[in-house]
C-alpha atoms as a PDB file:
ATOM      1  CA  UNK A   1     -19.915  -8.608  23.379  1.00  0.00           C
ATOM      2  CA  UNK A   2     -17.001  -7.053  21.389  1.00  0.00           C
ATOM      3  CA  UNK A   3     -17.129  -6.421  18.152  1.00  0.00           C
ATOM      4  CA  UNK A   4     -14.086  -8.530  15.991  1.00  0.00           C
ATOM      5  CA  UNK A   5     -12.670  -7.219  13.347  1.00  0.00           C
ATOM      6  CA  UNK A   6      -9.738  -8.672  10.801  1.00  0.00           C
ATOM      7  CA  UNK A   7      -6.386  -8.667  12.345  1.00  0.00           C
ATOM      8  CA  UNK A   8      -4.925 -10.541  10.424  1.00  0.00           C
ATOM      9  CA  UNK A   9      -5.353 -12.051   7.140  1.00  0.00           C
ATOM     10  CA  UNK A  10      -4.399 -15.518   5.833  1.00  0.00           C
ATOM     11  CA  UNK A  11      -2.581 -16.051   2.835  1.00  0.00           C
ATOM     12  CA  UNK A  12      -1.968 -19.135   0.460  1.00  0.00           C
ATOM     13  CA  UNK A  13       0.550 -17.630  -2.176  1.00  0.00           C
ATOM     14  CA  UNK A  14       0.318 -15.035  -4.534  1.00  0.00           C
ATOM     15  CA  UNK A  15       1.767 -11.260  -3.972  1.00  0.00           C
ATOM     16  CA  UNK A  16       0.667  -8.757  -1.026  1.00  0.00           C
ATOM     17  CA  UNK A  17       0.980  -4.834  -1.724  1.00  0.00           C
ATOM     18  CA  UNK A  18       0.740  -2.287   1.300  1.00  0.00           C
ATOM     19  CA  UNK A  19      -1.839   0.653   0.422  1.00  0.00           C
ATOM     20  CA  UNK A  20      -2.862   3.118   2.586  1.00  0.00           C
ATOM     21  CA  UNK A  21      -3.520   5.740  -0.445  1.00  0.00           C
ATOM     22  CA  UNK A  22      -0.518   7.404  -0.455  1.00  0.00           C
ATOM     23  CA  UNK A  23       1.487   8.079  -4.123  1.00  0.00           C
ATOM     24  CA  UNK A  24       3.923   5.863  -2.684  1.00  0.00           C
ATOM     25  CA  UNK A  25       1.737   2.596  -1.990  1.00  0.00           C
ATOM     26  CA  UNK A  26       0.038   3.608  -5.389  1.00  0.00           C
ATOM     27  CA  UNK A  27       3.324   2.818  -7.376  1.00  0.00           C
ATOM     28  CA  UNK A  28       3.707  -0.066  -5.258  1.00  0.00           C
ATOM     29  CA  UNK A  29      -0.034  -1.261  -6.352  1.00  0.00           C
ATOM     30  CA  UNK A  30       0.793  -0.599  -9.871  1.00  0.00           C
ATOM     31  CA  UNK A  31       4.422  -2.765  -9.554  1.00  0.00           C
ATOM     32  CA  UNK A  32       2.639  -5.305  -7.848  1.00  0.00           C
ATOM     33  CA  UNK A  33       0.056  -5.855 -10.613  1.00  0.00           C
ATOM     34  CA  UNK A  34       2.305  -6.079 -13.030  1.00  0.00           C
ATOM     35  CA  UNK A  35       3.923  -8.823 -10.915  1.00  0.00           C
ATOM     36  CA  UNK A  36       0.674 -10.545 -10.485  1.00  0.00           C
ATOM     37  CA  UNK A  37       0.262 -10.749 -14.043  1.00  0.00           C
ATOM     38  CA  UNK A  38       3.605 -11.870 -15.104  1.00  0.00           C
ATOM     39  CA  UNK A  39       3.017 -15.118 -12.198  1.00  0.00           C
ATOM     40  CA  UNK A  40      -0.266 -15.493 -12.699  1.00  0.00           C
ATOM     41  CA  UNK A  41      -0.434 -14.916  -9.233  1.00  0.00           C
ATOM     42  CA  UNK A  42      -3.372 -13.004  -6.541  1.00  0.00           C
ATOM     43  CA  UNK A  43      -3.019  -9.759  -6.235  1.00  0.00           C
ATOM     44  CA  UNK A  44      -3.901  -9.214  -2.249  1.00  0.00           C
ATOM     45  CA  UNK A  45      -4.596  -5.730  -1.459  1.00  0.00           C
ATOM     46  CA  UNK A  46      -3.739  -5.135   2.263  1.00  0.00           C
ATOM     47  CA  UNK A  47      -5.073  -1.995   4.040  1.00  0.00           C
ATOM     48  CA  UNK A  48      -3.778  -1.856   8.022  1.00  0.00           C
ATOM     49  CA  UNK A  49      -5.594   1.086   9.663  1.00  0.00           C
ATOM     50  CA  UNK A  50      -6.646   2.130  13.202  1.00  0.00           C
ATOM     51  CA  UNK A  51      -9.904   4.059  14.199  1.00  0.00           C
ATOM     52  CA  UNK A  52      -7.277   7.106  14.894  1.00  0.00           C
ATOM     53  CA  UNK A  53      -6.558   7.778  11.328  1.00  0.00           C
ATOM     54  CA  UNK A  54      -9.472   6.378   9.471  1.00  0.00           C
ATOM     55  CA  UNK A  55     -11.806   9.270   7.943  1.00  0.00           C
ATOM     56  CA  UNK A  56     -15.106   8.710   9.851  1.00  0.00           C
ATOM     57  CA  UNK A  57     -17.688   6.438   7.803  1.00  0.00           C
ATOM     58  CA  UNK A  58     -19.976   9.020   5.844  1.00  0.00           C
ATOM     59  CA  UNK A  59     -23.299   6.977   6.277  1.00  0.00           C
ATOM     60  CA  UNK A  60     -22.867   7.271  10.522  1.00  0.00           C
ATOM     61  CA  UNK A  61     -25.521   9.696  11.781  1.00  0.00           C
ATOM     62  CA  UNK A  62     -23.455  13.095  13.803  1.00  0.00           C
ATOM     63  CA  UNK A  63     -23.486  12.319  17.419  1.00  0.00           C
ATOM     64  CA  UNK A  64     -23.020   8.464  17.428  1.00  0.00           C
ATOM     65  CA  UNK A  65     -19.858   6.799  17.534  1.00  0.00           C
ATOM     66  CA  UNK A  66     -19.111   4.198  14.601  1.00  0.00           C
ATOM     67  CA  UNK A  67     -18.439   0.927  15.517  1.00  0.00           C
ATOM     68  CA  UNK A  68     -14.856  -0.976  14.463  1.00  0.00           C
ATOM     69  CA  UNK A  69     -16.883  -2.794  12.045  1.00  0.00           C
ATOM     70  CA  UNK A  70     -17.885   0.422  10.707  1.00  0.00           C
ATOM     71  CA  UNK A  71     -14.517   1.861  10.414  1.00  0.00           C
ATOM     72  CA  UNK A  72     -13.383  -1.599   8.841  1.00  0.00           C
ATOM     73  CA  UNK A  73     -16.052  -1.495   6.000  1.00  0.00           C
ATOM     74  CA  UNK A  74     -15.262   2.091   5.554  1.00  0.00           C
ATOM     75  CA  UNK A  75     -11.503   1.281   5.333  1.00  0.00           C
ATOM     76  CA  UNK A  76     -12.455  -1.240   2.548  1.00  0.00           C
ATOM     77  CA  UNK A  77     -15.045   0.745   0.432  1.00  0.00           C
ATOM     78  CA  UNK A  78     -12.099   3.320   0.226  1.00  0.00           C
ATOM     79  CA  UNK A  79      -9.487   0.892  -1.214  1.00  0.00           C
ATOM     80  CA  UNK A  80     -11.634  -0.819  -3.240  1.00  0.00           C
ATOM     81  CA  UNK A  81     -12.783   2.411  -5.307  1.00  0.00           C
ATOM     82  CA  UNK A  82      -9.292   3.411  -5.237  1.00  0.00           C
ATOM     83  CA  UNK A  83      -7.801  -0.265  -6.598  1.00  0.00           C
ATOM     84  CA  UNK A  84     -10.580   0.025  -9.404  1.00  0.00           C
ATOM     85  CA  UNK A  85      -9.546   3.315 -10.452  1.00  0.00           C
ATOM     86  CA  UNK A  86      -6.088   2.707 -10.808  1.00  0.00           C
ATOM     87  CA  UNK A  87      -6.095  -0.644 -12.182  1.00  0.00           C
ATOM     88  CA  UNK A  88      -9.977  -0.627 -13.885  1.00  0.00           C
ATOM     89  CA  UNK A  89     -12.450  -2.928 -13.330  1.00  0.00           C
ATOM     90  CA  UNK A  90     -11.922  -6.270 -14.589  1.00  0.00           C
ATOM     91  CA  UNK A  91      -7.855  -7.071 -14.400  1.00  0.00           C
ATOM     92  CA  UNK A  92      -6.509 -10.226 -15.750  1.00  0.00           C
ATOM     93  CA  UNK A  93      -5.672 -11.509 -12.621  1.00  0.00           C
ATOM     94  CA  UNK A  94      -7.466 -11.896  -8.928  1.00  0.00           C
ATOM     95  CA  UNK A  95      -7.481  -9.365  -6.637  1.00  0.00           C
ATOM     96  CA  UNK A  96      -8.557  -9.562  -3.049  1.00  0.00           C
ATOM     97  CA  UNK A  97      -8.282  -6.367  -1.064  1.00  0.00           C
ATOM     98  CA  UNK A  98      -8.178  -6.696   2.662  1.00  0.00           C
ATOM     99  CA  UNK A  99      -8.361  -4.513   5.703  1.00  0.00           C
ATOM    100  CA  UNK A 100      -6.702  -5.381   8.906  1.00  0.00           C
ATOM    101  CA  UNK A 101      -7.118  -3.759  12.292  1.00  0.00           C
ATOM    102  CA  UNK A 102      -2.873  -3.327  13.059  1.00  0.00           C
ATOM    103  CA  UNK A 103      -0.079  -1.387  12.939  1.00  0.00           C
ATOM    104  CA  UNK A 104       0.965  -1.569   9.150  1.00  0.00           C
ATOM    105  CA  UNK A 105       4.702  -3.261   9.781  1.00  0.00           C
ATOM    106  CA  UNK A 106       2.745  -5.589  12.396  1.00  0.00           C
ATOM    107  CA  UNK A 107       0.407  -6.450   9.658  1.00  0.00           C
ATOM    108  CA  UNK A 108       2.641  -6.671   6.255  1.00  0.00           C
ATOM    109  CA  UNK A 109       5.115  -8.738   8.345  1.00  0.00           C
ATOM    110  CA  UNK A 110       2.550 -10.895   9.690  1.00  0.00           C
ATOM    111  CA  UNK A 111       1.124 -11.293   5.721  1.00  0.00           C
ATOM    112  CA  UNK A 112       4.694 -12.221   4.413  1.00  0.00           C
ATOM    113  CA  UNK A 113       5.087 -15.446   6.735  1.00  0.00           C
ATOM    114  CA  UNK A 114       2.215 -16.959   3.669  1.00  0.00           C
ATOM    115  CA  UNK A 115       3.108 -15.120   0.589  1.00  0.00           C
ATOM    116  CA  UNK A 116       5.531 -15.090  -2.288  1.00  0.00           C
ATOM    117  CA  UNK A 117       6.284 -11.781  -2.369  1.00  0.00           C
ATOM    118  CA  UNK A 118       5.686  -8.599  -0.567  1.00  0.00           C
ATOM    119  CA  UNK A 119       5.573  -5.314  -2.297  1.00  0.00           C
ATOM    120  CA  UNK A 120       5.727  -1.939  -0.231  1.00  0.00           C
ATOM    121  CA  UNK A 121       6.240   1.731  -1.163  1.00  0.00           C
ATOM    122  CA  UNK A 122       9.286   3.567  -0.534  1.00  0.00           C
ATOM    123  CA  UNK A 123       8.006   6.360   2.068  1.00  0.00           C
ATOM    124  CA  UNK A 124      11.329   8.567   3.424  1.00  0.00           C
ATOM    125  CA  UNK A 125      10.521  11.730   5.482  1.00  0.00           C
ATOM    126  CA  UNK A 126      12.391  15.365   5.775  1.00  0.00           C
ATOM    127  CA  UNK A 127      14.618  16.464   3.048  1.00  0.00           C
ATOM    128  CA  UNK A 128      16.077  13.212   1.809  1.00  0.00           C
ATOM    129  CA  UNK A 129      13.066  11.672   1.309  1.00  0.00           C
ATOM    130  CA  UNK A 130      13.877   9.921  -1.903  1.00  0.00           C
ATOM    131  CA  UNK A 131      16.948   8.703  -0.559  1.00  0.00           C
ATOM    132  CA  UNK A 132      15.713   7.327   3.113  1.00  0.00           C
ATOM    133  CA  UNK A 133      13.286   3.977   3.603  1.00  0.00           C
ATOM    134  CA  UNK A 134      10.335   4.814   5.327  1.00  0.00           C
ATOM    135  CA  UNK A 135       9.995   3.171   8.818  1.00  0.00           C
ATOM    136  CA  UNK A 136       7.567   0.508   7.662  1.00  0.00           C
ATOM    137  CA  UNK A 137       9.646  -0.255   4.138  1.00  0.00           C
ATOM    138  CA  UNK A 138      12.712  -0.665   6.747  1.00  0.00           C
ATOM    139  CA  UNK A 139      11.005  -3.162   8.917  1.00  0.00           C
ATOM    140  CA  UNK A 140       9.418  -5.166   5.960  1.00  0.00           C
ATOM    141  CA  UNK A 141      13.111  -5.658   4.503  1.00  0.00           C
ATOM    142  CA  UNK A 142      14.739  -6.694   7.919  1.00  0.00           C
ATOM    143  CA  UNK A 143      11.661  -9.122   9.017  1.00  0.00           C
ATOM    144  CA  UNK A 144       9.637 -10.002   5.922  1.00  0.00           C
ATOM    145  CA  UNK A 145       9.697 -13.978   5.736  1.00  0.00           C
ATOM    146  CA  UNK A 146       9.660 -13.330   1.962  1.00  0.00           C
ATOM    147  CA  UNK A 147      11.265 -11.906  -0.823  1.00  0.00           C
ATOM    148  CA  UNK A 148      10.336  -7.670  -0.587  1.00  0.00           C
ATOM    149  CA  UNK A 149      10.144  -5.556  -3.171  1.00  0.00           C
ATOM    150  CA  UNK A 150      10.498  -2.078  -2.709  1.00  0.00           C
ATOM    151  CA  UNK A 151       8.307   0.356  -4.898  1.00  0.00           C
ATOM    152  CA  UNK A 152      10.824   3.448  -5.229  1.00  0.00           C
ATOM    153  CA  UNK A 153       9.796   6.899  -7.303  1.00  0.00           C
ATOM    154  CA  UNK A 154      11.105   6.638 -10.896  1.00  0.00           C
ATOM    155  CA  UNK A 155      12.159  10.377 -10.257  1.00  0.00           C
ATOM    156  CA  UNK A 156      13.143  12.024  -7.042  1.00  0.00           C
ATOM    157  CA  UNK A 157      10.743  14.254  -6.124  1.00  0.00           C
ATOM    158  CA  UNK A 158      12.211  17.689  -6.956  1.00  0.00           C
ATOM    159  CA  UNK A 159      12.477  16.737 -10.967  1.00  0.00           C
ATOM    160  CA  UNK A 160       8.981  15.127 -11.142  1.00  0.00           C
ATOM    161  CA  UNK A 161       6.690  17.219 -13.226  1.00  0.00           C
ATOM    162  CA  UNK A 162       4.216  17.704 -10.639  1.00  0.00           C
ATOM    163  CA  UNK A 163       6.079  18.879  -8.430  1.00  0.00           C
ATOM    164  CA  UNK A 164       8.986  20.705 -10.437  1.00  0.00           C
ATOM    165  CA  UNK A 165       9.143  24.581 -10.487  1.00  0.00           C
ATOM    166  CA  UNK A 166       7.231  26.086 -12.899  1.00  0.00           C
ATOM    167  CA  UNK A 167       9.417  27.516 -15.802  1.00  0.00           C
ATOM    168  CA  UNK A 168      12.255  25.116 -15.256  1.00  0.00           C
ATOM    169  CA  UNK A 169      13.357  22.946 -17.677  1.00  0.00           C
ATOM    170  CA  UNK A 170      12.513  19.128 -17.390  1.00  0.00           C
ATOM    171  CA  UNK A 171      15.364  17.229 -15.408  1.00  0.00           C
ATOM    172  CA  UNK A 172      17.392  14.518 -17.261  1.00  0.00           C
ATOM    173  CA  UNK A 173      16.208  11.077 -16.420  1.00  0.00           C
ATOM    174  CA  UNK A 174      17.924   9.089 -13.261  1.00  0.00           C
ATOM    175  CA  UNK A 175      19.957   6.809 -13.069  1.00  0.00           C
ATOM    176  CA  UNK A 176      17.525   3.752 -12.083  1.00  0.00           C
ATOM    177  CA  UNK A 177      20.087   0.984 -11.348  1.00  0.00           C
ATOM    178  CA  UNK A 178      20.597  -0.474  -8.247  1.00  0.00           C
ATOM    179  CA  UNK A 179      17.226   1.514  -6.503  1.00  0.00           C
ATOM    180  CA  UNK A 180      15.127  -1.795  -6.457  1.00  0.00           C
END
């Protein structure tokens, strides 16, 4: 008998955020907190993976082959420690974190249909990054069945401090309207 895992997750309300551990889904988890708190809403933590790019569970003896359900719980322990630490460990609001077994546009657009608002990070590739919407921020804003906020860098890249040139003077602050 096959072993089920989530697919997909059902919602009543409240605000979904796409993580998958990047910096990018980490600002959106931090803008979608603060949302949760100003609505008093749920904070729903949504994790897609597949086995393919999930680390391998570190309690799975060498030589045997974790199971989905493995890879699911593993998926989960992961975004759990990493909600806590960015967000500490008693917010004043719910959070529910949830890991589904789907592509992650498959699975935010499917979590929008029963939510009031969807928050995803801003993930661009190649050299205009900051300028480009990822592939999965694109197909959230076309199909999302709810309001979608995008979580965009407050910098682009090449002026943040961490990853400015060393020696260079700080870069004036952007020009923030119109990027949400």
């Amino acid at each position: 008998m096959a072993e089920k895992v989530r697919e997909t997750v059902d919602f009543d309300g409240g605000i979904v955020v796409g993580v998958d551990g990047s910096e990018s889904s980490i600002h959106a988890l931090h803008l979608a907190a603060a949302e949760a708190r100003c609505r008093n809403a749920v904070l729903h933590v949504l994790c897609a993976w597949s086995v393919r790019l999930v680390p391998r569970p570190a309690d799975c003896p060498p030589g045997q082959v974790p199971s989905l359900r493995e890879y699911e719980q593993e998926v989960l322990r992961r975004i759990r420690a990493r909600v806590t630490e960015e967000l500490g460990e008693n917010p004043p609001y719910p959070i529910e974190i949830h890991a589904v077994h789907a592509p992650p546009n498959q699975a935010l657009i499917e979590a929008s249909k029963r939510t009031d608002l969807l928050v995803v990070g801003h993930r661009g590739r190649g050299g205009l990054r900051d300028l480009v919407l990822g592939s999965v921020a694109e197909v959230c804003v076309r199909q999302a069945r709810c309001p979608v906020l995008i979580a965009r860098p407050s910098q682009p890249a090449e002026t943040r401090p961490e990853t400015a040139a060393a020696g260079q003077p700080p870069a004036e602050e952007p020009d923030l309207a119109g990027q949400v």
